[in-house]
C-alpha atoms as a PDB file:
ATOM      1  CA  UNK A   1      -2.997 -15.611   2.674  1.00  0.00           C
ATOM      2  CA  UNK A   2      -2.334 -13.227   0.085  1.00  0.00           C
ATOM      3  CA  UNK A   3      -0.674 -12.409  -3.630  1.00  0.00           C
ATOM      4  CA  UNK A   4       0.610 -13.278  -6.129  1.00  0.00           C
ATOM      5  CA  UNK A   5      -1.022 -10.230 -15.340  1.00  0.00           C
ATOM      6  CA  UNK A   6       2.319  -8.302 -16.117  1.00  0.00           C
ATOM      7  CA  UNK A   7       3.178  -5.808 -18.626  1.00  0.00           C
ATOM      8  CA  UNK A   8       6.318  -6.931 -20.721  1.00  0.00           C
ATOM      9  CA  UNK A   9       7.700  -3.560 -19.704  1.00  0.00           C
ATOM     10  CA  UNK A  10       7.178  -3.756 -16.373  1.00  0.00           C
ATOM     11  CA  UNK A  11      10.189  -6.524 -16.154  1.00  0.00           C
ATOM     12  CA  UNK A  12      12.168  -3.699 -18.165  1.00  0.00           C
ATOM     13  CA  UNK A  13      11.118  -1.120 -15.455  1.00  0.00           C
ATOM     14  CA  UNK A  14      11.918  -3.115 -12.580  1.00  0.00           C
ATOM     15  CA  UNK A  15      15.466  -4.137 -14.080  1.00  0.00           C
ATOM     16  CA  UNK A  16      16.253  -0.124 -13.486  1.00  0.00           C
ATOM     17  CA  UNK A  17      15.339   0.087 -10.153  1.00  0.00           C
ATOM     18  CA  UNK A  18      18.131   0.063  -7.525  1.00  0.00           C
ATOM     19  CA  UNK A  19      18.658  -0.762  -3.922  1.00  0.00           C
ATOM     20  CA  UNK A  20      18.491   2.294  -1.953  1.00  0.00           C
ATOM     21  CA  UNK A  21      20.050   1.144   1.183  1.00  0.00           C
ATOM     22  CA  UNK A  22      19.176  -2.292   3.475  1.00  0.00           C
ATOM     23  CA  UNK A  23      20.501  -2.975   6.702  1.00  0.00           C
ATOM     24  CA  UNK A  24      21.952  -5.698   9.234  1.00  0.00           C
ATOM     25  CA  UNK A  25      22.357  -3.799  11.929  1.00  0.00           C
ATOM     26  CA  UNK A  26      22.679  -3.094  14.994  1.00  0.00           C
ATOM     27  CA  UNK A  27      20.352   0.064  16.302  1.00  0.00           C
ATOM     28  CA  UNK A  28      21.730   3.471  15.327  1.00  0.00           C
ATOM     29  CA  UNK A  29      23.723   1.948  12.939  1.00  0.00           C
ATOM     30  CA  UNK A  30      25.449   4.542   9.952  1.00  0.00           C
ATOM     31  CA  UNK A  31      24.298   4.002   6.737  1.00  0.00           C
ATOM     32  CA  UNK A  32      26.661   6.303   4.872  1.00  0.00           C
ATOM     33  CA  UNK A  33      24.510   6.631   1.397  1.00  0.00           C
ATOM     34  CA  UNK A  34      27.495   6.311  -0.227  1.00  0.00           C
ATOM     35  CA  UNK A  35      30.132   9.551   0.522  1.00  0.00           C
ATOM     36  CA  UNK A  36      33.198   9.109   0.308  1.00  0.00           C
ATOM     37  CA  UNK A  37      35.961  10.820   2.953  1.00  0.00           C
ATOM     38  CA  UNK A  38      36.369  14.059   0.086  1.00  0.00           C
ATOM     39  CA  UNK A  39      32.758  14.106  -0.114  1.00  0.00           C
ATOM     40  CA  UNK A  40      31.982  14.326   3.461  1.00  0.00           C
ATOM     41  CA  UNK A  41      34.874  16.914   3.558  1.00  0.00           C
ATOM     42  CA  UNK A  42      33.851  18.988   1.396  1.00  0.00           C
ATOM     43  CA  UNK A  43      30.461  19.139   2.407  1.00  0.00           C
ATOM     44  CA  UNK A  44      29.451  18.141  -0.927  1.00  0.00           C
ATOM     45  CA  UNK A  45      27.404  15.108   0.722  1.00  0.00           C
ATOM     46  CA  UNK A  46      24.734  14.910   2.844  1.00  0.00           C
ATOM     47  CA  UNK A  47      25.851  13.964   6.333  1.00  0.00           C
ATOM     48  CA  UNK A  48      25.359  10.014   7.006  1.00  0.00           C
ATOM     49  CA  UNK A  49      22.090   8.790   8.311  1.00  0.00           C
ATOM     50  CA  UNK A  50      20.412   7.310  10.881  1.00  0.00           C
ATOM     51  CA  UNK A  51      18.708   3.525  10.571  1.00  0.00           C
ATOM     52  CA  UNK A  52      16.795   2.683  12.810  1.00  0.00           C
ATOM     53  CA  UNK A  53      16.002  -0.695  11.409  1.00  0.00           C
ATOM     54  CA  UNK A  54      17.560  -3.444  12.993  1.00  0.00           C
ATOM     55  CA  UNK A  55      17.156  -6.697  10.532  1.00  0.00           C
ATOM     56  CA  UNK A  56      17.262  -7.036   6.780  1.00  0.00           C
ATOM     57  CA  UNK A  57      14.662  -4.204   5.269  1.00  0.00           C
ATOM     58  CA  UNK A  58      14.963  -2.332   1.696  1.00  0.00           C
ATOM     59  CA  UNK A  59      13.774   0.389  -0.057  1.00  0.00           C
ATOM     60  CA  UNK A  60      13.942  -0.170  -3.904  1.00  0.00           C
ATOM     61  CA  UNK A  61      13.610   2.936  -5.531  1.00  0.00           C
ATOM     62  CA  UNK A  62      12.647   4.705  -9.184  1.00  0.00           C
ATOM     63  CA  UNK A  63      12.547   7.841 -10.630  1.00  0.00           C
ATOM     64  CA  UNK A  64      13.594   9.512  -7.200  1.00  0.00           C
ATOM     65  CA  UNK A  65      16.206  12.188  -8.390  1.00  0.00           C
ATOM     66  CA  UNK A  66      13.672  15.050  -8.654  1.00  0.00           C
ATOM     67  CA  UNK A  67      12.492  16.157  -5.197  1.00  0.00           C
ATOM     68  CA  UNK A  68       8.813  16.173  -6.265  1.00  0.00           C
ATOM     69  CA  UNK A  69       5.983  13.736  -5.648  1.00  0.00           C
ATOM     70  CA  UNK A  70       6.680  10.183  -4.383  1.00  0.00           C
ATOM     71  CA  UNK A  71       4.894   7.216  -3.814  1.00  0.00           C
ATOM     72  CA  UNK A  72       5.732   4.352  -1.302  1.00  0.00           C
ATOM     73  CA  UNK A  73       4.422   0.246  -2.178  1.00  0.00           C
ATOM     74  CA  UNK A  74       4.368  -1.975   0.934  1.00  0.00           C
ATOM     75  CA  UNK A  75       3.767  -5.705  -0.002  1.00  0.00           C
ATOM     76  CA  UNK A  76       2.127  -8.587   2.513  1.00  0.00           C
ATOM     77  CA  UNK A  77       3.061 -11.968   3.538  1.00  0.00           C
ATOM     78  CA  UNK A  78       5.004 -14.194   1.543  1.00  0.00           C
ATOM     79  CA  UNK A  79       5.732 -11.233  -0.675  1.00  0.00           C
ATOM     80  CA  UNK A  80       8.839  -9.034  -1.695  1.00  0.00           C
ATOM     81  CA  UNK A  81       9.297  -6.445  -4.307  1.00  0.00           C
ATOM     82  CA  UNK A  82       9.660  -8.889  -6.951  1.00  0.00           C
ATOM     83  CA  UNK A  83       6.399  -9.966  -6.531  1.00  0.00           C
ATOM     84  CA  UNK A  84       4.121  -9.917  -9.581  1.00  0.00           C
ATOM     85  CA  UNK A  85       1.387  -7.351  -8.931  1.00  0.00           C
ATOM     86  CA  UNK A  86       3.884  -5.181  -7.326  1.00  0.00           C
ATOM     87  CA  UNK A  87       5.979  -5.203 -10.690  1.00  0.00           C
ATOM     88  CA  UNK A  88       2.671  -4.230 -12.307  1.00  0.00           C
ATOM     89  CA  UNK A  89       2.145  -0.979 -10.016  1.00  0.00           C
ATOM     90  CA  UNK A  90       5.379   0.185 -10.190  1.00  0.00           C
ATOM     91  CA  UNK A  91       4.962   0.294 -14.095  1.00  0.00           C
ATOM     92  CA  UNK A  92       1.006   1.902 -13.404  1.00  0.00           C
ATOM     93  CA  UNK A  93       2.236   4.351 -10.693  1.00  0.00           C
ATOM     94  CA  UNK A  94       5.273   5.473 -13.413  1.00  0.00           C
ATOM     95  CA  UNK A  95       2.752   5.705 -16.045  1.00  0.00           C
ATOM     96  CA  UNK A  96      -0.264   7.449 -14.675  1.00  0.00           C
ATOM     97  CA  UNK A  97       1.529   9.207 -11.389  1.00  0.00           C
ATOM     98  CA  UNK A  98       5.377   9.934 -12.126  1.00  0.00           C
ATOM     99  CA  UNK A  99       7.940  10.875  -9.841  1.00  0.00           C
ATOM    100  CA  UNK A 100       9.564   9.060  -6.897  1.00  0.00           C
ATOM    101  CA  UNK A 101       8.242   5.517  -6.297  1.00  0.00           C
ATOM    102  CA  UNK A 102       9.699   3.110  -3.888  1.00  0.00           C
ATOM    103  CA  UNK A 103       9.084  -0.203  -2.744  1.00  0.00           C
ATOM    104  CA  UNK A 104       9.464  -1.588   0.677  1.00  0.00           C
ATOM    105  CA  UNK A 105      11.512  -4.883   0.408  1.00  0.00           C
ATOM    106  CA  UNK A 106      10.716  -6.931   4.346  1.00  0.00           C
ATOM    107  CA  UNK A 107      11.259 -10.246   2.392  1.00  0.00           C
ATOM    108  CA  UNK A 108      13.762 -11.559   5.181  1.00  0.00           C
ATOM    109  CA  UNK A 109      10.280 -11.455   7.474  1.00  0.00           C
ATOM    110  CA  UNK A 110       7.553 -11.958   4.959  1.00  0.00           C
ATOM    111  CA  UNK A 111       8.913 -14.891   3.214  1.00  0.00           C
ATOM    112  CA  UNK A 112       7.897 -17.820   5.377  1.00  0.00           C
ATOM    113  CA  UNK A 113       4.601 -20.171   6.047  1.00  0.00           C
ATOM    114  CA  UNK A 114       4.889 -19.033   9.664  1.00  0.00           C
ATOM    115  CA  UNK A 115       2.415 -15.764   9.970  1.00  0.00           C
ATOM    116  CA  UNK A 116       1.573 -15.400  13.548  1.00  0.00           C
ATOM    117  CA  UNK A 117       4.511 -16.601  14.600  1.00  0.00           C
ATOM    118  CA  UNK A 118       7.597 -14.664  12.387  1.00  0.00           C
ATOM    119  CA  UNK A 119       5.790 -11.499  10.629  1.00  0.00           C
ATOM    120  CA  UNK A 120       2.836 -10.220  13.192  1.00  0.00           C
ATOM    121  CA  UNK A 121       5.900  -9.985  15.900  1.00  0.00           C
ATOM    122  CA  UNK A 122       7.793  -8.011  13.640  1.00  0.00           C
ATOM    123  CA  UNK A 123       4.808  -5.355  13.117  1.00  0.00           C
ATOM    124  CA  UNK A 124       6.557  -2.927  15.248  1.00  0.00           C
ATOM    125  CA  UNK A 125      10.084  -3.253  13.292  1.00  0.00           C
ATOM    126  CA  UNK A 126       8.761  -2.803   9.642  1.00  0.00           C
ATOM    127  CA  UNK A 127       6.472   0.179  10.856  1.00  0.00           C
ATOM    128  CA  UNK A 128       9.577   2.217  12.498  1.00  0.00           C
ATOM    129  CA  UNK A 129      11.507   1.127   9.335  1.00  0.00           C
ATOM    130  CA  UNK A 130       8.905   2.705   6.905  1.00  0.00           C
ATOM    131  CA  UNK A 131       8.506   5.620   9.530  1.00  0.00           C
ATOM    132  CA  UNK A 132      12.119   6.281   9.219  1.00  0.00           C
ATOM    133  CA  UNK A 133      11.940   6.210   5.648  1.00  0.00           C
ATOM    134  CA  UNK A 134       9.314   8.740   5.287  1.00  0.00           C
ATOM    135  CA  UNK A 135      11.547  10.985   7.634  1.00  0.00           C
ATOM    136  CA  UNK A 136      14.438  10.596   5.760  1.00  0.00           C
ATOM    137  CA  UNK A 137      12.768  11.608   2.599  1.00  0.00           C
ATOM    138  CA  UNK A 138      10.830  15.021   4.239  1.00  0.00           C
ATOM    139  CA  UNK A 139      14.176  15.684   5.190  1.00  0.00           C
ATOM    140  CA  UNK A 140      15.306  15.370   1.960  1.00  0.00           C
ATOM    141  CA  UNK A 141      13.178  17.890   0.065  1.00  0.00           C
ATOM    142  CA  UNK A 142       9.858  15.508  -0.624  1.00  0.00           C
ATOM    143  CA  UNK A 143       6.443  16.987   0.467  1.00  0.00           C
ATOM    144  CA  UNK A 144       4.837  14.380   2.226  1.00  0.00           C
ATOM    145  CA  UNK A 145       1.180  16.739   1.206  1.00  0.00           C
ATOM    146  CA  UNK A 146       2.122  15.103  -2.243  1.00  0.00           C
ATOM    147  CA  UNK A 147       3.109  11.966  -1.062  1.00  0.00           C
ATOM    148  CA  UNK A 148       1.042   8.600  -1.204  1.00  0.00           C
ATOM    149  CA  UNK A 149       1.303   4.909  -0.075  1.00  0.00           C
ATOM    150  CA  UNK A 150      -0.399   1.467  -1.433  1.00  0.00           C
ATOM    151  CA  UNK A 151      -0.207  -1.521   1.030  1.00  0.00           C
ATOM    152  CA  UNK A 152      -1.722  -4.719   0.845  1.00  0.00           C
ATOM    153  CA  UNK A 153      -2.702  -6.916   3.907  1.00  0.00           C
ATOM    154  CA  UNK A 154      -0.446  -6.816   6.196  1.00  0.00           C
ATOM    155  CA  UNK A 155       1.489  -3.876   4.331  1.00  0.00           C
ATOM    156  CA  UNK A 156      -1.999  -1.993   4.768  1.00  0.00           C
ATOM    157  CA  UNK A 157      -1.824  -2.197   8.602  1.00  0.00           C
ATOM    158  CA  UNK A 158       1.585  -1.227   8.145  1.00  0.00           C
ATOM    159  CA  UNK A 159       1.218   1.741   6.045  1.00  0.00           C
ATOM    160  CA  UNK A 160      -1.826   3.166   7.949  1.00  0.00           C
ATOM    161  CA  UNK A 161       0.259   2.940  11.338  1.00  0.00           C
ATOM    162  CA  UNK A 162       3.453   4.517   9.960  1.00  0.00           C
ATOM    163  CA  UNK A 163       1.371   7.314   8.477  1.00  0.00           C
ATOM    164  CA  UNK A 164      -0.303   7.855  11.883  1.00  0.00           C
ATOM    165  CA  UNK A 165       3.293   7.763  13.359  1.00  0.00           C
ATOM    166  CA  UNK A 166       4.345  10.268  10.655  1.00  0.00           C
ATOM    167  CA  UNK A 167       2.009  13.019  11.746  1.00  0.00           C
ATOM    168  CA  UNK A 168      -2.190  13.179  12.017  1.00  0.00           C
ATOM    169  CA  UNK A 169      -2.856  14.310   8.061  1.00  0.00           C
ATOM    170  CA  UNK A 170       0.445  14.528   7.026  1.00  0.00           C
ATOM    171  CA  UNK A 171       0.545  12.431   4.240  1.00  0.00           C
ATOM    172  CA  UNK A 172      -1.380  13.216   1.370  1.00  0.00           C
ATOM    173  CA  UNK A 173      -3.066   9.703   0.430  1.00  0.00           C
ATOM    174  CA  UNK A 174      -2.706   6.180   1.567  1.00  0.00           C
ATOM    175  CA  UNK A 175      -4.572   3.035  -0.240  1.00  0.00           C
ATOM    176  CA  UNK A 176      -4.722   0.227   1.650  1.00  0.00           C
ATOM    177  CA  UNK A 177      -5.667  -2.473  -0.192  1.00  0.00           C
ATOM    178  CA  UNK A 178      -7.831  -5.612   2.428  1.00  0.00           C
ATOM    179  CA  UNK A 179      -5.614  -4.878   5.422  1.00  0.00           C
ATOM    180  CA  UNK A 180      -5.073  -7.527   7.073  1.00  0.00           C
ATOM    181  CA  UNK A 181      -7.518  -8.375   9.903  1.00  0.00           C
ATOM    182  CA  UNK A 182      -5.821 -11.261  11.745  1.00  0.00           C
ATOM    183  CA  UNK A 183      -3.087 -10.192  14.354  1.00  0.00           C
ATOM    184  CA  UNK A 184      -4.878  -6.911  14.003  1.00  0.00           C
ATOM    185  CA  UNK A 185      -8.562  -6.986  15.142  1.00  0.00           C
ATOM    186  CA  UNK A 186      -8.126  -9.069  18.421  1.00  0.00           C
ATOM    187  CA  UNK A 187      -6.353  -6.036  19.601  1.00  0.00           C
ATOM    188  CA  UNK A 188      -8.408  -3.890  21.257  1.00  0.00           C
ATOM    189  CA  UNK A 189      -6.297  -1.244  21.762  1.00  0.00           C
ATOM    190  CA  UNK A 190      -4.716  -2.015  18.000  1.00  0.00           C
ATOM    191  CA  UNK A 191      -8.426  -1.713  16.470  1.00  0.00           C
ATOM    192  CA  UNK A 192      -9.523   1.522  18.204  1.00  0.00           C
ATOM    193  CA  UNK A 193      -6.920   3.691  16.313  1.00  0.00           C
ATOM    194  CA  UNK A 194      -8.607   5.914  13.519  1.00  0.00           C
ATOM    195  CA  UNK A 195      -6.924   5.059  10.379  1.00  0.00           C
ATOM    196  CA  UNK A 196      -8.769   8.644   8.733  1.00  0.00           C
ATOM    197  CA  UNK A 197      -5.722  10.254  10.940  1.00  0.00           C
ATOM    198  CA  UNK A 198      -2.927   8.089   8.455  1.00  0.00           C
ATOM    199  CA  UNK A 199      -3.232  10.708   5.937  1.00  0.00           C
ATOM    200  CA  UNK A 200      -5.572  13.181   4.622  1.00  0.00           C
ATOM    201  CA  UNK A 201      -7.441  10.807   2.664  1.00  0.00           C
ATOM    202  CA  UNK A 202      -7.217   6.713   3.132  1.00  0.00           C
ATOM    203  CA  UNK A 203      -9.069   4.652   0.607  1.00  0.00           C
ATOM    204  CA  UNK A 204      -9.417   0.621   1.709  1.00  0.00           C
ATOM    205  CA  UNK A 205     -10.631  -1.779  -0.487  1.00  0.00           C
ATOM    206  CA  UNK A 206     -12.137  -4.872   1.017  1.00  0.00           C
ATOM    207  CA  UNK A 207     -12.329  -8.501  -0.592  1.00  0.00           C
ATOM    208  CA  UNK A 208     -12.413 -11.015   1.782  1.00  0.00           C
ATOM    209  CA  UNK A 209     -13.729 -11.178   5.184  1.00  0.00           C
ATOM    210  CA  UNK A 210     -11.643 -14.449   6.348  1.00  0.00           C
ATOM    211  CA  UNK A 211      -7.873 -12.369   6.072  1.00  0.00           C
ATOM    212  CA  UNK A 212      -9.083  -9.081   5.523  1.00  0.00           C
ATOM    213  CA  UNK A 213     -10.478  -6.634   7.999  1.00  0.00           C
ATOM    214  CA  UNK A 214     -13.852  -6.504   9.245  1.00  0.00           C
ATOM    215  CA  UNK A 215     -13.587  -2.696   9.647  1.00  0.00           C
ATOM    216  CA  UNK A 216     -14.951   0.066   7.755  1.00  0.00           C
ATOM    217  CA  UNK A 217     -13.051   3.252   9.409  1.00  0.00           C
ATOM    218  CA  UNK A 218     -11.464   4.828   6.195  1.00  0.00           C
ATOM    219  CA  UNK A 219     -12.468   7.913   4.464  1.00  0.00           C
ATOM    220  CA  UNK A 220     -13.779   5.586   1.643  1.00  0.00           C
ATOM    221  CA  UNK A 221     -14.018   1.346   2.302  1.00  0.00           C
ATOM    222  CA  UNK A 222     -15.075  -0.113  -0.499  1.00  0.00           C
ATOM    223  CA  UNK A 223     -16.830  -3.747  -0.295  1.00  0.00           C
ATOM    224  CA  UNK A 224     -15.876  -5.659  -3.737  1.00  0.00           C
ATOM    225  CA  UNK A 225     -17.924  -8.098  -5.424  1.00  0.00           C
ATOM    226  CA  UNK A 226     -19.876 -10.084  -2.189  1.00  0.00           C
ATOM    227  CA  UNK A 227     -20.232  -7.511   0.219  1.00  0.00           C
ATOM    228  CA  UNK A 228     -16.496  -7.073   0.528  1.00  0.00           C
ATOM    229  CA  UNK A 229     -16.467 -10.671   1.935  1.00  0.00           C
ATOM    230  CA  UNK A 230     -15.810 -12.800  -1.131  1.00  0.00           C
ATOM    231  CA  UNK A 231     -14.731 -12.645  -4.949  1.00  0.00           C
ATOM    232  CA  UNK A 232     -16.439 -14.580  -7.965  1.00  0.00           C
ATOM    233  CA  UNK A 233     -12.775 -14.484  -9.256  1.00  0.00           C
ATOM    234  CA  UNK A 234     -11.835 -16.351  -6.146  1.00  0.00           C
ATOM    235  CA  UNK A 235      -9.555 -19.487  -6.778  1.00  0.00           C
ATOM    236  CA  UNK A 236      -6.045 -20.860  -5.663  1.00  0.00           C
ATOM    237  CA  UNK A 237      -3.597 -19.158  -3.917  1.00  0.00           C
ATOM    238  CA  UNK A 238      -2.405 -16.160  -4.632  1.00  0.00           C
ATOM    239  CA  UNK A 239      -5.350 -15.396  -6.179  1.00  0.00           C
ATOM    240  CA  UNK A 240      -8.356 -16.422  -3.441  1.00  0.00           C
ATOM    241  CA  UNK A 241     -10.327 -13.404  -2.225  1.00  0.00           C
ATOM    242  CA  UNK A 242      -8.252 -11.869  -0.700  1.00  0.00           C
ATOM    243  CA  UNK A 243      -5.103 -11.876  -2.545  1.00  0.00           C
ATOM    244  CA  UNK A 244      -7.147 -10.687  -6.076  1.00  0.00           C
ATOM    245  CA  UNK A 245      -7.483  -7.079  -4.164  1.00  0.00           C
ATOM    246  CA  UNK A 246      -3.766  -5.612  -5.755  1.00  0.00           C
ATOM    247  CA  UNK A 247      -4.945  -7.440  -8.817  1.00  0.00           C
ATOM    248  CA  UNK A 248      -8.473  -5.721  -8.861  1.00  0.00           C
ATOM    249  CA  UNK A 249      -6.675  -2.155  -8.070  1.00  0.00           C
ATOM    250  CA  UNK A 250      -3.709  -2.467 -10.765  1.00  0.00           C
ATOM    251  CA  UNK A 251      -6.943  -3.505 -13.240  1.00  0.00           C
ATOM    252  CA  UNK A 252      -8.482   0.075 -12.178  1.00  0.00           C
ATOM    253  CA  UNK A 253      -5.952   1.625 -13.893  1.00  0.00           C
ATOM    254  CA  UNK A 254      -7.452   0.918 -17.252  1.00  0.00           C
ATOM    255  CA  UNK A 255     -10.735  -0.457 -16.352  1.00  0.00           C
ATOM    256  CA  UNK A 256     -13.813   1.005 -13.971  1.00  0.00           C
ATOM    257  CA  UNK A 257     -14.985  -0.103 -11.115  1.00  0.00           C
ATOM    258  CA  UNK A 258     -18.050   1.815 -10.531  1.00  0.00           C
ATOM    259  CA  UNK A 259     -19.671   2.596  -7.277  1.00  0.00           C
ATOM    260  CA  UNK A 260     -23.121   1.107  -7.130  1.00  0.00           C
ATOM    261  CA  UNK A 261     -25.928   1.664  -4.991  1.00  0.00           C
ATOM    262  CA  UNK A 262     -25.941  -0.917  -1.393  1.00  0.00           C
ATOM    263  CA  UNK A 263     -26.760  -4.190  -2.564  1.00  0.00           C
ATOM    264  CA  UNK A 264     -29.663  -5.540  -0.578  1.00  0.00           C
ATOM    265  CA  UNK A 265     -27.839  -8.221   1.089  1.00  0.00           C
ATOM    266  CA  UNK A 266     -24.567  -5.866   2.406  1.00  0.00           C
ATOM    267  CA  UNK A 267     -24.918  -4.578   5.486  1.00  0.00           C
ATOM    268  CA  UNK A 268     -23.352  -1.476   6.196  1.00  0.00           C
ATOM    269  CA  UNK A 269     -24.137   1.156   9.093  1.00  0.00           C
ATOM    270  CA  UNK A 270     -22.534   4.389   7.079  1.00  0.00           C
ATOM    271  CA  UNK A 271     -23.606   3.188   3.098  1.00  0.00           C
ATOM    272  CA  UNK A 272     -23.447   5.954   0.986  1.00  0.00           C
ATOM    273  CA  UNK A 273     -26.232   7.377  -0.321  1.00  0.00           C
ATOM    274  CA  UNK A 274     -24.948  10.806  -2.394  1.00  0.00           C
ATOM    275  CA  UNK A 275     -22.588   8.754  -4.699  1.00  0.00           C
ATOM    276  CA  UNK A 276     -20.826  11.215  -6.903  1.00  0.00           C
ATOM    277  CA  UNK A 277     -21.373  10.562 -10.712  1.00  0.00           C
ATOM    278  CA  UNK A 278     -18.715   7.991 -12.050  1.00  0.00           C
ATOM    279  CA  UNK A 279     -17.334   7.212  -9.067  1.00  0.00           C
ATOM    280  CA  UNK A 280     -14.598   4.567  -9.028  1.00  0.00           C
ATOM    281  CA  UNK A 281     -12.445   2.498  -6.718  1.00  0.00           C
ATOM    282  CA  UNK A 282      -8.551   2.637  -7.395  1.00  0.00           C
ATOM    283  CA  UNK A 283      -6.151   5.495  -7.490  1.00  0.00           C
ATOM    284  CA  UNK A 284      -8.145   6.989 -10.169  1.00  0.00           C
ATOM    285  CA  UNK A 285     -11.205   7.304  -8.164  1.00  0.00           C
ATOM    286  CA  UNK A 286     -11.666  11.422  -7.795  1.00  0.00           C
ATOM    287  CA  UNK A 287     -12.163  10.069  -4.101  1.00  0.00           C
ATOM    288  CA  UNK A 288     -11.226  12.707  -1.241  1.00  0.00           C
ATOM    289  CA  UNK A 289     -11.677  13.587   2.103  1.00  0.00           C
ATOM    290  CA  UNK A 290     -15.370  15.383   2.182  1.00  0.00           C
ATOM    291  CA  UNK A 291     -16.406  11.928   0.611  1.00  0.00           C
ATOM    292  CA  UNK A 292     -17.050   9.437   3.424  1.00  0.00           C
ATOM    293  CA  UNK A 293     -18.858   6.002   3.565  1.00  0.00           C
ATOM    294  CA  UNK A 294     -19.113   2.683   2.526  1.00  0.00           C
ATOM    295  CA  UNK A 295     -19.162   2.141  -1.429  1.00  0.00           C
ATOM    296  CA  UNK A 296     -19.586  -0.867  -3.292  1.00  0.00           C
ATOM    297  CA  UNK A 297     -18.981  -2.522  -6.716  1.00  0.00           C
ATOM    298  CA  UNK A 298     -19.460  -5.222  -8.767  1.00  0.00           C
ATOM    299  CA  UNK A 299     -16.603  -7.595  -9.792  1.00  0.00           C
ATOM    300  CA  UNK A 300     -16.808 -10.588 -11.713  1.00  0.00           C
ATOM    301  CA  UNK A 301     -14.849 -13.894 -12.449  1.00  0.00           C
ATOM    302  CA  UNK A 302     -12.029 -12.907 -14.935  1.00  0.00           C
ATOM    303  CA  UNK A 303      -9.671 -10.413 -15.656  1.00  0.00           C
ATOM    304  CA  UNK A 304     -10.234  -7.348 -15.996  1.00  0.00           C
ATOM    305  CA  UNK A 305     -12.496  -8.275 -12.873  1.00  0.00           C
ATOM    306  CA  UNK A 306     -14.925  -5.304 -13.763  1.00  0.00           C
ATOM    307  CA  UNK A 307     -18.749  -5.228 -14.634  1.00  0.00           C
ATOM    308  CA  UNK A 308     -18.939  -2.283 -17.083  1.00  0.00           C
ATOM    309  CA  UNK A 309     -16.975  -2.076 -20.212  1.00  0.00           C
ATOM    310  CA  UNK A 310     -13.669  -0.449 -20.717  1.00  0.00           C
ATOM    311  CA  UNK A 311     -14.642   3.558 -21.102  1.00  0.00           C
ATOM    312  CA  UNK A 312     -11.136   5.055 -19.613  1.00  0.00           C
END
């Protein structure tokens, strides 16, 4: 179902990123960040932490000395951090964005053929484990008003619900990239949660209608190429449909993805009609929280993936 074009520096990049902590454990384990017995003495070191997590879950982080902005990356099925478009962000996010950015690492629960069976159960552990995480880091000086999450598929749903968990507009952005719609819209109760409330502004991008979503709650949903159901781009896995979405956003870095009018063959019950000049999918669209609606654009069948030609 989902993932998997990389800058030669992103492999640099990604070779100076470092483990931030990963547990085994039991509930309410100590993870002691590293202090030593002076350290702790002294009062020199934080005290020890908290995990709630009880399986195998990292954090990989980069650039996360300053107390500033930060941005958090949570990957789908059959992904990890060392997955390929993920490498790619990390290198866009440093470049354009700056600051903190980590990378949830659920690989021990991701990594398997088995999706309904061995990652939709676990939902509930990899949500408290990124809600944890965000705690930890408002506790440790970061502003979660400039704070800002990308998930894809199943990391969408996963984002989204964390962010809700976090506080109703507490985070400043998430981007949730095709959430995944399987596990997720059979559940009544699951599917009648505002994802608006994640953060103050949440941007989806839809590309498939088979794994992704049939929603259109978000601030901004954009429907790619066919109505948000299918790509011309489409082809083998990971790049069908509905795994090109990370690929289509990392393009938007560098390359525009314009909102169009509704194509006459979408159907859409909140289409906007006021579309602000230039408007653009990806984290460089100027996209907020007094813009609302469905938005579409054009995407075609090879990289960069975009209609128009290169003006950034």
């Amino acid at each position: 179902m989902l993932i998997m074009k990389s800058h030669r520096a992103t492999w640099l990049l990604v070779s100076s990123l470092v483990v931030l902590y990963g547990t085994g454990l039991s509930d309410a384990a100590v993870v002691s960040d590293g202090c030593g017995a002076s350290d702790s003495e002294s009062g020199d070191c934080a005290r020890p932490r908290q995990a709630r997590e009880t399986q195998d879950i990292f954090f990989v982080e980069h650039g996360c000395e300053e107390k500033d902005k930060f941005a958090v990356i949570v990957h789908g099925w059959k992904e990890n951090c060392k997955t390929e478009w993920i490498q790619d962000m990390i290198y866009n996010l440093t470049l354009h964005r700056g600051g903190c950015i980590v990378c949830m690492d659920y690989g021990k629960y991701s990594l398997n053929d088995d999706y309904f069976g061995r990652l939709v159960p676990k939902f509930e552990i990899v949500v408290e484990a990124l809600l944890n995480r965000l705690e930890l880091m408002e506790k440790d000086g970061f502003d979660p008003a400039n704070g800002f999450m990308f998930g894809f598929s199943f990391g969408s749903q996963s984002a989204i619900e964390a962010g809700r968990r976090f506080g109703f507009h507490k985070m400043g952005r998430i981007d949730a990239c095709d959430p995944a719609g399987p596990g997720f819209d059979s559940d009544r109760n699951f599917s009648s949660l505002d994802p608006k409330l994640a953060a103050k502004n949440v941007q989806c991008i839809h590309t498939s209608n088979d794994k992704g979503t049939f929603r259109r709650d978000c601030h901004q949903d954009w429907d790619m190429g066919n109505c948000g159901n299918s790509q011309p781009a489409s082809g083998p896995y990971p790049k069908g449909s509905h795994g090109l979405c990370p690929y289509f956003y990392n393009s938007a870095f560098t390359h525009e993805f314009r909102a169009i009018p509704k194509p006459k063959e979408c159907t859409s019950f909140r289409a906007a009609t006021h579309i602000p000049t230039d408007f653009r999918m990806g984290y460089l669209s100027d996209a907020n929280s007094t813009i609302i609606g469905d938005f579409y654009a054009r995407t075609t069948k090879h990289y960069p993936y975009n209609e128009i030609p290169n003006e950034v």
